[in-house]
N, C-alpha and C. Protein backbone atom coordinates (compact mmCIF):
# COMPACT_ATOMS: atom_id res chain seq x y z
N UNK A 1 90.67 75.93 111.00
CA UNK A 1 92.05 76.28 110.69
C UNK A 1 92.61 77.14 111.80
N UNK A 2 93.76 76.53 112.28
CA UNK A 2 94.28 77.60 113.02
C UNK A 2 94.88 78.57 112.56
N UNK A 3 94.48 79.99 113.49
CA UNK A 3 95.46 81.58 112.80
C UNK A 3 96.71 81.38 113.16
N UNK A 4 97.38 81.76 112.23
CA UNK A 4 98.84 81.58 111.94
C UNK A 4 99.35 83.09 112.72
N UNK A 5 98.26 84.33 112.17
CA UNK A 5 99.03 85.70 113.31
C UNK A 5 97.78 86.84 112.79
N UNK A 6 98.16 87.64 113.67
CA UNK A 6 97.36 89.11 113.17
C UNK A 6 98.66 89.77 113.14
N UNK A 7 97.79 91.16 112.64
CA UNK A 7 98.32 92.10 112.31
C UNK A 7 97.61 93.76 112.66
N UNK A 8 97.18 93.59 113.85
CA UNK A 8 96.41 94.82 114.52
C UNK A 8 97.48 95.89 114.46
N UNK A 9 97.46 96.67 113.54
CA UNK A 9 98.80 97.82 113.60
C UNK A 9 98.64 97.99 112.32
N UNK A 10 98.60 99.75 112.73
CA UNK A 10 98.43 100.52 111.09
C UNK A 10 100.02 100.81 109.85
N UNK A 11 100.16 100.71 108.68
CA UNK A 11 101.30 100.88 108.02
C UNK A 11 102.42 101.91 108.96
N UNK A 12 101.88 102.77 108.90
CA UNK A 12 102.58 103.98 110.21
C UNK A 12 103.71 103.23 111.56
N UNK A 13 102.62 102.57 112.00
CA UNK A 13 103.32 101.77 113.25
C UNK A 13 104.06 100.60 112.88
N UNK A 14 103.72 99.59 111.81
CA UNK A 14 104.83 99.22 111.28
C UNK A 14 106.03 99.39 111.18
N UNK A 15 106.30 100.73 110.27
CA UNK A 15 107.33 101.44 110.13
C UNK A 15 108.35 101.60 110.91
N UNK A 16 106.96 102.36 111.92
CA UNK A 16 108.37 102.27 112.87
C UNK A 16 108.92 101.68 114.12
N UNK A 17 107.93 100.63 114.23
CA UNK A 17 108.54 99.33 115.07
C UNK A 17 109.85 98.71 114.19
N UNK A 18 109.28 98.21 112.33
CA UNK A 18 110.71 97.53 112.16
C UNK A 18 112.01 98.57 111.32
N UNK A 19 111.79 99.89 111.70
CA UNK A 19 112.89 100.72 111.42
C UNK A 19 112.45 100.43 109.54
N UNK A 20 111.19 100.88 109.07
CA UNK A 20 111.40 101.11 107.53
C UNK A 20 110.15 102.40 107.22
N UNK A 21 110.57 102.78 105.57
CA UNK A 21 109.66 103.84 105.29
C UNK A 21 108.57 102.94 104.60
N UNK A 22 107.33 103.78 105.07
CA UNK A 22 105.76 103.39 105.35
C UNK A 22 105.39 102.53 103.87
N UNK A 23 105.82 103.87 103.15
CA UNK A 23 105.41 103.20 101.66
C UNK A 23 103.94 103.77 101.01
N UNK A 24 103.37 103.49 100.14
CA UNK A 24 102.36 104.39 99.68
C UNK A 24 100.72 103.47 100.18
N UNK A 25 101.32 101.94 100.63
CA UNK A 25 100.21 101.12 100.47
C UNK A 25 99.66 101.04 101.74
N UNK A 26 98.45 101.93 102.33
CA UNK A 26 98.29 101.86 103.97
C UNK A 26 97.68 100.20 104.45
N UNK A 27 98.31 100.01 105.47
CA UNK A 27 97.62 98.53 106.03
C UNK A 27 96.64 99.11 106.90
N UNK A 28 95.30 98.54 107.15
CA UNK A 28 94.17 99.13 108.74
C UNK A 28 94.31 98.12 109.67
N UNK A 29 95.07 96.92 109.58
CA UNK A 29 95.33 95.86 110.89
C UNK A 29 93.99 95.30 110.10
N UNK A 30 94.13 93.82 110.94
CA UNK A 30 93.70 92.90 110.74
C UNK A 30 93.91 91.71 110.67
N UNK A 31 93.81 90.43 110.51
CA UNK A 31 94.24 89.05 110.45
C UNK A 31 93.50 88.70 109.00
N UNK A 32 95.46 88.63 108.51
CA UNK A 32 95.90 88.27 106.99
C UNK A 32 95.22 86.50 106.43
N UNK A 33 94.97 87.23 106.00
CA UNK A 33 94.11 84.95 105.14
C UNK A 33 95.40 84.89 103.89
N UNK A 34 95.71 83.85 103.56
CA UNK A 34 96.09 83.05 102.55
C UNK A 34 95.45 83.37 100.83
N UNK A 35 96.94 83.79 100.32
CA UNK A 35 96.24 84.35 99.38
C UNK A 35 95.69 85.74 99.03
N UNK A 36 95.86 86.74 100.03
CA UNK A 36 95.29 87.47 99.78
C UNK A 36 96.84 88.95 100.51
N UNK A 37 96.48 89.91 99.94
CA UNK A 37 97.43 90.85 99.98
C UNK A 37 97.61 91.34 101.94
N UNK A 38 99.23 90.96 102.20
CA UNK A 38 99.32 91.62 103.66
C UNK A 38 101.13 92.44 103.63
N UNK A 39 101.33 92.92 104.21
CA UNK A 39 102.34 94.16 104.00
C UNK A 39 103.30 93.05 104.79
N UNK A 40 104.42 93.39 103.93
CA UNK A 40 105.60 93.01 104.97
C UNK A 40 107.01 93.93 104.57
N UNK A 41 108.04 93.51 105.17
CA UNK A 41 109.52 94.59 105.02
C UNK A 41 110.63 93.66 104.02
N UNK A 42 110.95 94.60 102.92
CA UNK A 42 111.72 94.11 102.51
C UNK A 42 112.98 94.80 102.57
N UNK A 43 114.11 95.11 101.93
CA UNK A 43 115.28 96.15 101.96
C UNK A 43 115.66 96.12 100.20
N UNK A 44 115.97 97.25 100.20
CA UNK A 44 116.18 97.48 99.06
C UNK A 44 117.78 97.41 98.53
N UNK A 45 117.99 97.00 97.49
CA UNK A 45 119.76 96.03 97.33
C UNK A 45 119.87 97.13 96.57
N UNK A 46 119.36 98.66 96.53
CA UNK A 46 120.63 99.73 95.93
C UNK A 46 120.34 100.74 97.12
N UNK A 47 119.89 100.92 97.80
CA UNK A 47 119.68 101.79 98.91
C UNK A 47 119.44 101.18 100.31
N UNK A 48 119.82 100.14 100.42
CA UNK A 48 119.48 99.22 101.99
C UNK A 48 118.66 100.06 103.50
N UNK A 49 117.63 100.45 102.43
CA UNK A 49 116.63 101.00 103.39
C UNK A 49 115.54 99.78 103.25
N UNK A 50 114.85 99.94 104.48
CA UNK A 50 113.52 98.87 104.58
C UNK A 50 112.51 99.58 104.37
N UNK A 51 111.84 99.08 103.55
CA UNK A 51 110.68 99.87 103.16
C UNK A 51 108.97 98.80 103.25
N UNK A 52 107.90 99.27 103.48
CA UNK A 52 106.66 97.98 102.97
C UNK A 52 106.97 98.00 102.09
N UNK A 53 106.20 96.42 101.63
CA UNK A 53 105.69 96.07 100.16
C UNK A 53 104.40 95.64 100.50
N UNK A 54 103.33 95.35 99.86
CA UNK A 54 102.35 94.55 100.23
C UNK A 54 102.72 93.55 99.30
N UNK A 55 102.33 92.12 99.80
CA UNK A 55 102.51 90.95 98.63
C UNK A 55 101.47 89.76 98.73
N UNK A 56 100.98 88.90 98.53
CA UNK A 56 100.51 87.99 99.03
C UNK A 56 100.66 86.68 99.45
N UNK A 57 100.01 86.59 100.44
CA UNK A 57 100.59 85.67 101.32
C UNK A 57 100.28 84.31 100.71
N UNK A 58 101.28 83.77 100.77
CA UNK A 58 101.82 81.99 100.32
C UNK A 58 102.14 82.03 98.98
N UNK A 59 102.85 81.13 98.66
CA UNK A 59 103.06 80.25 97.48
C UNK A 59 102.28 79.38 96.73
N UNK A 60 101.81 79.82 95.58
CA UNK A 60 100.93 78.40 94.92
C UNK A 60 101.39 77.09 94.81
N UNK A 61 100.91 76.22 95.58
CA UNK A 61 101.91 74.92 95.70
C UNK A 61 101.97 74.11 94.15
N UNK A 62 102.93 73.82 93.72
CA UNK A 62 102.87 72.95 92.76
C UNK A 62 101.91 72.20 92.11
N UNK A 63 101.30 72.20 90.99
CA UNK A 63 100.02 71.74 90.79
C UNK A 63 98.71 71.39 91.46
N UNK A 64 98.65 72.86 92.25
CA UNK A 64 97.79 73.08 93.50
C UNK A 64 96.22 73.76 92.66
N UNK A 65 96.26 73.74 91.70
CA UNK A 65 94.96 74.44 91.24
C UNK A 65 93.64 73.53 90.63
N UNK A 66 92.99 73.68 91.66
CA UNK A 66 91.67 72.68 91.77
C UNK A 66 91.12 72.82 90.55
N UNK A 67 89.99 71.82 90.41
CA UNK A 67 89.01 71.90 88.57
C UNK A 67 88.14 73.32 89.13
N UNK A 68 88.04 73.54 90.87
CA UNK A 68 86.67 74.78 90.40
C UNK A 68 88.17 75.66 90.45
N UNK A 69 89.02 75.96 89.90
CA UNK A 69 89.95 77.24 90.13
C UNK A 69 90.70 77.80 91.12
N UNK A 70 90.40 77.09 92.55
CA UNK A 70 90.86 77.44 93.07
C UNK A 70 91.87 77.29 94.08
N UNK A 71 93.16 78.23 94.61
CA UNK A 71 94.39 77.81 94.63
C UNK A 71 94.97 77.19 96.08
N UNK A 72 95.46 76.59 96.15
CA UNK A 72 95.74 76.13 97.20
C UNK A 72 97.67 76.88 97.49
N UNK A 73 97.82 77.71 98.97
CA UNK A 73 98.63 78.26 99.08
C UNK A 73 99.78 77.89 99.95
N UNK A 74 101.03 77.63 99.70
CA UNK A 74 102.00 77.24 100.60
C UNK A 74 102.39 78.67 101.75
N UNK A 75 101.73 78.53 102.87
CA UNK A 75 101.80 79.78 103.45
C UNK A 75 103.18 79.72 104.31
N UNK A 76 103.94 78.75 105.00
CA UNK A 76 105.34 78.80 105.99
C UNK A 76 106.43 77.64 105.27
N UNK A 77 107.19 77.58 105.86
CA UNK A 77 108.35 77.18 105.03
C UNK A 77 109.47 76.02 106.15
N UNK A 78 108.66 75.22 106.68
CA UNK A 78 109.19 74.57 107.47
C UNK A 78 110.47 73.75 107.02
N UNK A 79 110.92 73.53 106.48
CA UNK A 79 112.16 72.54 106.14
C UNK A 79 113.15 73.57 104.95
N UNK A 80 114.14 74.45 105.81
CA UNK A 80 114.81 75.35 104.88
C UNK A 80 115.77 74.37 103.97
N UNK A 81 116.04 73.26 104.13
CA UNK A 81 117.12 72.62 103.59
C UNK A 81 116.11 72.11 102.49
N UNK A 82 114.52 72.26 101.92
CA UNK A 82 114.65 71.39 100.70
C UNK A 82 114.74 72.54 99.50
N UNK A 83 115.12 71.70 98.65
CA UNK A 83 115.33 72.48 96.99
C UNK A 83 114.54 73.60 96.61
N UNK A 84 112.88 73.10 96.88
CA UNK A 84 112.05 74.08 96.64
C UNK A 84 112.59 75.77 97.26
N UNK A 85 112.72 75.73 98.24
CA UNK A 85 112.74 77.03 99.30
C UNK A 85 114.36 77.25 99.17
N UNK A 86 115.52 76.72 99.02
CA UNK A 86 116.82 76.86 99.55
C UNK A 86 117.08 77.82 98.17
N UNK A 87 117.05 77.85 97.01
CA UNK A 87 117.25 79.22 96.08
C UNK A 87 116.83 80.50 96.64
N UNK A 88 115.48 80.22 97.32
CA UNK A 88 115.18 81.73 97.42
C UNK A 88 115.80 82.04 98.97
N UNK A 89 116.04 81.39 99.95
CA UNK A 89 116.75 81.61 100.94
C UNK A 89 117.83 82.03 100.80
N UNK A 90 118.65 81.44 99.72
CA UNK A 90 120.81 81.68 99.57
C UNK A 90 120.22 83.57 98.94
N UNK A 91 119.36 84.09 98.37
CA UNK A 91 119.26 85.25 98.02
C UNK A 91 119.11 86.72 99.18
N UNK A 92 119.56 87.39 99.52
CA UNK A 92 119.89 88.03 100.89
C UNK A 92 118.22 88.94 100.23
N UNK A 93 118.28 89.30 99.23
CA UNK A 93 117.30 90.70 98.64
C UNK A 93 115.83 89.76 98.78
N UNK A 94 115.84 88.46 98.95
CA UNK A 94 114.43 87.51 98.80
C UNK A 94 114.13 86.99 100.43
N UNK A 95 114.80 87.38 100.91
CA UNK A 95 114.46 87.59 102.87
C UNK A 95 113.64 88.26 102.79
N UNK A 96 112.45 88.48 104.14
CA UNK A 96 112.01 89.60 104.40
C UNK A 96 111.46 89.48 105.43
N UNK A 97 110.53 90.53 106.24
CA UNK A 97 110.40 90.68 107.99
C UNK A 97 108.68 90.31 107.83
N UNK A 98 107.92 89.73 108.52
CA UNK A 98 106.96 89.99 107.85
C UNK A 98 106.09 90.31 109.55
N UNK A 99 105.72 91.29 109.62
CA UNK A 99 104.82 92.23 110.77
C UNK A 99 103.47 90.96 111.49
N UNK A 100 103.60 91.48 112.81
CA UNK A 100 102.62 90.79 113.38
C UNK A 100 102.38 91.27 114.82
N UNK A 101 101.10 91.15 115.37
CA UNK A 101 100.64 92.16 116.66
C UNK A 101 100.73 90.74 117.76
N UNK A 102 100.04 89.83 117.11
CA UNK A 102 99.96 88.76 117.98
C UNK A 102 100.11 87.17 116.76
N UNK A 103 100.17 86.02 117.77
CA UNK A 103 100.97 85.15 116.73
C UNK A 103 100.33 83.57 116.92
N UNK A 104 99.85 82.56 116.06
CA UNK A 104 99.01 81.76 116.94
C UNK A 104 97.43 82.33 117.44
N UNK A 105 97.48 81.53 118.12
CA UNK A 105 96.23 81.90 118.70
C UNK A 105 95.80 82.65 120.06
N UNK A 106 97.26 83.37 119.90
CA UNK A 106 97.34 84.50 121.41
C UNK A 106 96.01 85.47 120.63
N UNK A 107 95.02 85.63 121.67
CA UNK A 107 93.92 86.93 121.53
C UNK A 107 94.69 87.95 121.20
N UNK A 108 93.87 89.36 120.19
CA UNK A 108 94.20 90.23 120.01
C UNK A 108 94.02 91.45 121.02
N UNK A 109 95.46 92.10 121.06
CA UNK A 109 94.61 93.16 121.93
C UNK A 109 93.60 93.65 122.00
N UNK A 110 93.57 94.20 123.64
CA UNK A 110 92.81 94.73 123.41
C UNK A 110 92.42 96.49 123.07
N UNK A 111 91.06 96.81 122.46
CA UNK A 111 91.32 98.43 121.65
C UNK A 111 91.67 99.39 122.96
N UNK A 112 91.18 98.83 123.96
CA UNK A 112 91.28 99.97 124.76
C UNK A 112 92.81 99.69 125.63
N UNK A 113 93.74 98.92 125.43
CA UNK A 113 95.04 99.07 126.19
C UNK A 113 96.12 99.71 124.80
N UNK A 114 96.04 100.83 123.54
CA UNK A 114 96.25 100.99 122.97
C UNK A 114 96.72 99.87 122.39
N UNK A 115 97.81 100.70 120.96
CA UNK A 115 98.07 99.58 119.61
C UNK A 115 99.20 98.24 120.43
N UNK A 116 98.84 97.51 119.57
CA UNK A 116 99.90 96.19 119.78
C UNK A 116 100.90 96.69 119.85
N UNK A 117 102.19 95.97 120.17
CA UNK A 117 103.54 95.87 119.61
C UNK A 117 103.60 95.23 118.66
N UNK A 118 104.60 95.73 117.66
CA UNK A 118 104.94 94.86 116.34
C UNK A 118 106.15 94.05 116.42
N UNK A 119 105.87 92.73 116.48
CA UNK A 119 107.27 91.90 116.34
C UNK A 119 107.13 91.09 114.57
N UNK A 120 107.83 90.46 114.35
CA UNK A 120 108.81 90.52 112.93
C UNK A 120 109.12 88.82 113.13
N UNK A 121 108.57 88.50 111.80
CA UNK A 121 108.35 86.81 111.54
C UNK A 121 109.15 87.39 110.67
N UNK A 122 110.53 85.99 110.64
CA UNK A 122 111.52 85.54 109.49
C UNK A 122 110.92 84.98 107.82
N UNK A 123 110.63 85.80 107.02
CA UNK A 123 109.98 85.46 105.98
C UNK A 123 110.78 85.16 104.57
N UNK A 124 110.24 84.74 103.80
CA UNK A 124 111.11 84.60 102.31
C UNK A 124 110.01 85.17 101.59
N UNK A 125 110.40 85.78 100.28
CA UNK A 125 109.45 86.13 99.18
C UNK A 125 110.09 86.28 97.65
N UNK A 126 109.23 86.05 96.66
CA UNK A 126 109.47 86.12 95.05
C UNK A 126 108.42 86.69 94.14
N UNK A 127 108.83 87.32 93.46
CA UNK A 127 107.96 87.85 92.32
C UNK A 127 107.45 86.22 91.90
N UNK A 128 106.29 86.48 91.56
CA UNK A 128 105.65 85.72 90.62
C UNK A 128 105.38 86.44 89.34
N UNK A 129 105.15 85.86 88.15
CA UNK A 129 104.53 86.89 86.48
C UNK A 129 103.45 87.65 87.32
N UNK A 130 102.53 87.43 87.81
CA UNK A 130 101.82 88.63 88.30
C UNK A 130 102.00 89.32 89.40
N UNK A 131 102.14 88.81 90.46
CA UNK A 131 102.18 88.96 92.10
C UNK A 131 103.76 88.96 92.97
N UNK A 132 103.73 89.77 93.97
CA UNK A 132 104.92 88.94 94.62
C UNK A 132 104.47 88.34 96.08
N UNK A 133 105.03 87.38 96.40
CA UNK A 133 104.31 86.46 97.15
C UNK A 133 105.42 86.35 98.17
N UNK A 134 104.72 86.13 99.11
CA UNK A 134 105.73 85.88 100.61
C UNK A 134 105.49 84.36 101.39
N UNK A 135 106.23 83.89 102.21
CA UNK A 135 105.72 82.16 102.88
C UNK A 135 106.88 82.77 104.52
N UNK A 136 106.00 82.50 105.40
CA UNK A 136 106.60 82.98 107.30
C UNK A 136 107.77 81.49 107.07
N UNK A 137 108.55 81.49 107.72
CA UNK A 137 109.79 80.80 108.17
C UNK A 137 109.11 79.96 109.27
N UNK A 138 109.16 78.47 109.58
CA UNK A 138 108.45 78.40 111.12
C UNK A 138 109.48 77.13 111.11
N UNK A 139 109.43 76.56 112.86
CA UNK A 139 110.81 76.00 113.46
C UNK A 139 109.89 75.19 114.61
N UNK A 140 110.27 74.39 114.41
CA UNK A 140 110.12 73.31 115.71
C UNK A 140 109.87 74.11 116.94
N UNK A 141 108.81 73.44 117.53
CA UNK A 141 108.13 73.95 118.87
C UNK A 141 108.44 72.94 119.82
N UNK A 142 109.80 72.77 120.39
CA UNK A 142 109.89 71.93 121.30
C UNK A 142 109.97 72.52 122.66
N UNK A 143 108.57 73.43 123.33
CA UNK A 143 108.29 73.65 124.15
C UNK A 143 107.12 72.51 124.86
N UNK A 144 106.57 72.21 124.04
CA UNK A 144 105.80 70.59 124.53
C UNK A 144 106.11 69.77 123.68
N UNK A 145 107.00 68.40 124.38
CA UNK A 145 107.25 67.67 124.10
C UNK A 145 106.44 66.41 123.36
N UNK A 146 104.97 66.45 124.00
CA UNK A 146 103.87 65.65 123.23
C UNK A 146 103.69 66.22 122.27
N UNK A 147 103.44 67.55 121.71
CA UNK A 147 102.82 67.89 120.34
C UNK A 147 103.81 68.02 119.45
N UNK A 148 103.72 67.52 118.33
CA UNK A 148 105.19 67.62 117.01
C UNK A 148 104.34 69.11 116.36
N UNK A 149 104.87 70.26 116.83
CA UNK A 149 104.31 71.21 116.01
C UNK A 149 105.39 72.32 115.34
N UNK A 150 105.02 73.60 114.71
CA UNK A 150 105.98 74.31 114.03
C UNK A 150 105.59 75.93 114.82
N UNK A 151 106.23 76.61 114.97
CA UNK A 151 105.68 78.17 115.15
C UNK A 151 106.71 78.85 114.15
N UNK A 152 106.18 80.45 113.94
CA UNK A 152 106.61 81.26 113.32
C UNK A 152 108.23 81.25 113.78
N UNK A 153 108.99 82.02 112.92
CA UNK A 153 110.37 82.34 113.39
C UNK A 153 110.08 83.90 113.81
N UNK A 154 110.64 83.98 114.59
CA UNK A 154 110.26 85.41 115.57
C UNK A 154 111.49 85.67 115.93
N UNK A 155 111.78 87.34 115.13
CA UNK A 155 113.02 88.19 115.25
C UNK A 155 113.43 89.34 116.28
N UNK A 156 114.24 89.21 117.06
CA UNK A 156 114.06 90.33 117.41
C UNK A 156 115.44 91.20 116.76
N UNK A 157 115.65 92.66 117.20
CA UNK A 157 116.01 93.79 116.27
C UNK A 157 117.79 93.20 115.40
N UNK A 158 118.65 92.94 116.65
CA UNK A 158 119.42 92.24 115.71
C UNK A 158 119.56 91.24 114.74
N UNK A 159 118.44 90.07 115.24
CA UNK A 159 118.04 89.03 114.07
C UNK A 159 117.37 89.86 113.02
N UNK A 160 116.68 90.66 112.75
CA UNK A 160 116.04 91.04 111.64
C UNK A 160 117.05 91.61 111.22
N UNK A 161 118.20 92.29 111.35
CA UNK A 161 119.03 93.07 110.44
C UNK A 161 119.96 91.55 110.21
N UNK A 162 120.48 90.42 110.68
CA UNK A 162 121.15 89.55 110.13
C UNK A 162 120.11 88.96 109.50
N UNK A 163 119.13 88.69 109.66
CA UNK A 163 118.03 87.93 108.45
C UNK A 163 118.00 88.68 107.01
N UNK A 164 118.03 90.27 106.85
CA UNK A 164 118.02 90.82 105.56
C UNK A 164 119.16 91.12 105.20
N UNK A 165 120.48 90.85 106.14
CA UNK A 165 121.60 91.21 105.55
C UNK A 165 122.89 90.09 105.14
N UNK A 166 123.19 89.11 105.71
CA UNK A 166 123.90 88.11 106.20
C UNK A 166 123.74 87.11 104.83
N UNK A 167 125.00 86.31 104.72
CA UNK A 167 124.87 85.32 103.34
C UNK A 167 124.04 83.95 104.54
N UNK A 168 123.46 83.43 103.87
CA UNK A 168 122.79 82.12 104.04
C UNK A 168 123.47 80.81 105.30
N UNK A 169 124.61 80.74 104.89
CA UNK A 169 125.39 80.36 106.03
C UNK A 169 124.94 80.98 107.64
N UNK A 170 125.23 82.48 107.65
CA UNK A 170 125.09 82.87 108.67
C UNK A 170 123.88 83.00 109.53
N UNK A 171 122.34 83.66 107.96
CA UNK A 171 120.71 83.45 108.28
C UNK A 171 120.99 82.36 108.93
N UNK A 172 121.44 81.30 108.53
CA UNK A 172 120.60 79.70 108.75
C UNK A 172 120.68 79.70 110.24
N UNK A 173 121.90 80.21 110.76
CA UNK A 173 122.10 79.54 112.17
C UNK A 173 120.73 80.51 112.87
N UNK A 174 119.87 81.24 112.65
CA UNK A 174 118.97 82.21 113.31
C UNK A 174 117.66 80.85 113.18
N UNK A 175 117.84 79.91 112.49
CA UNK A 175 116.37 79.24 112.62
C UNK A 175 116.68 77.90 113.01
N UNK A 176 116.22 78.17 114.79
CA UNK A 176 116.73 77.26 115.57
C UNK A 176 115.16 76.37 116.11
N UNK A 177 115.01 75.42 116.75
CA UNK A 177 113.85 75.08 116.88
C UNK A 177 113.42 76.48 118.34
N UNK A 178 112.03 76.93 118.62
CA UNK A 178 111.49 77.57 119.54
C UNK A 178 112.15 77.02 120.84
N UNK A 179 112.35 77.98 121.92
CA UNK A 179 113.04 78.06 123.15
C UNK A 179 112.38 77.20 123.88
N UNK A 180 112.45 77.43 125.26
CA UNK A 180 111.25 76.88 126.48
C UNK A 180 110.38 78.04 126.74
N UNK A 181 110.94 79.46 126.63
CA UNK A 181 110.42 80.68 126.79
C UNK A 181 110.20 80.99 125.35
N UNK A 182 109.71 80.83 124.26
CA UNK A 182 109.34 81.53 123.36
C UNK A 182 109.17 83.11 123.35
N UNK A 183 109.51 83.72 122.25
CA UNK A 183 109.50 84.99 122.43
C UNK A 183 108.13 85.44 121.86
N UNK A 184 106.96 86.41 122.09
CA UNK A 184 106.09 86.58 121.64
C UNK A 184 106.10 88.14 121.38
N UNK A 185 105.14 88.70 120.70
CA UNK A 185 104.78 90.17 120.49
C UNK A 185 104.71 90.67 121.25
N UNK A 186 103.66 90.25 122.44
CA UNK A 186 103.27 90.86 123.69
C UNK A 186 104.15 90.97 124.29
């Protein structure tokens, strides 16, 4: 399976790479699996501060639950125009930023050139009855023309404040297919 991103960067540095408060839930870095709890930024719709949440990563896909139990997770959200995903997109409060040191299969820093930089994948998320769950935004990679592939949507500081703030009309035009120069963490 290919890694989708890390997340080498403590809750602290989060913070304050994407301009929010820390929150009570510390992250220690690491590379997030499917399914399982990773911090991302949401904003809050009575105080429009950004704050963490931790949530877990992907969506249970539609009658995705195997006979031994176990779940199969919709982790990115490639096609914003279908039904499934376009409710929780038109919702400005169900956006969110979701943190990353490196993206793909770029190596992680390294410990001794200090912490990463934190750049900010275009994310969507929803309460589930138990959980709230997040899925990365990803966009045509027409930087090589032979491979039909998808990468993360990657924000920088003004896109992340029109991604959590902006009606749907305006988000949409931010998820364009990847450049020739892609923008990365590093």
């Amino acid at each position: 399976m290919t890694r989708i991103y890390r997340l080498d960067a403590h809750s602290g540095d989060i913070a304050a790479a994407l301009s929010a408060d820390q929150g009570p839930d510390p992250w220690g870095g690491g590379e997030p699996r499917p399914g399982t709890f990773a911090p991302v930024v949401v904003r809050s719709s009575k105080t429009a501060r950004r704050f963490i949440r931790p949530m877990v990563w992907g969506y249970p896909a539609p009658n995705s639950v195997t006979p031994a139990g176990d779940v199969q997770w919709v982790t990115s959200v490639r096609n914003v125009a279908s039904p499934f995903w376009i409710g929780n997109l038109r919702h400005i409060e169900l956006r969110c930023l979701v943190p990353a040191t490196s993206i793909g299969n770029q190596p992680p820093a390294h410990p001794d050139s200090g912490p990463a930089p934190v750049c900010a994948m275009a994310g969507i998320w929803r309460d589930l009855t138990d959980m709230p769950v997040f899925a990365i935004i990803t966009v045509d990679d027409d930087t090589d023309p032979t491979k039909k592939r998808s990468t993360p949507l990657i924000l920088n500081s003004a896109q992340q404040h029109m991604w959590l703030t902006a009606d749907w009309k305006a988000a949409s035009r931010l998820v364009q297919p990847a450049q020739k120069e892609p923008m990365a963490c590093a």
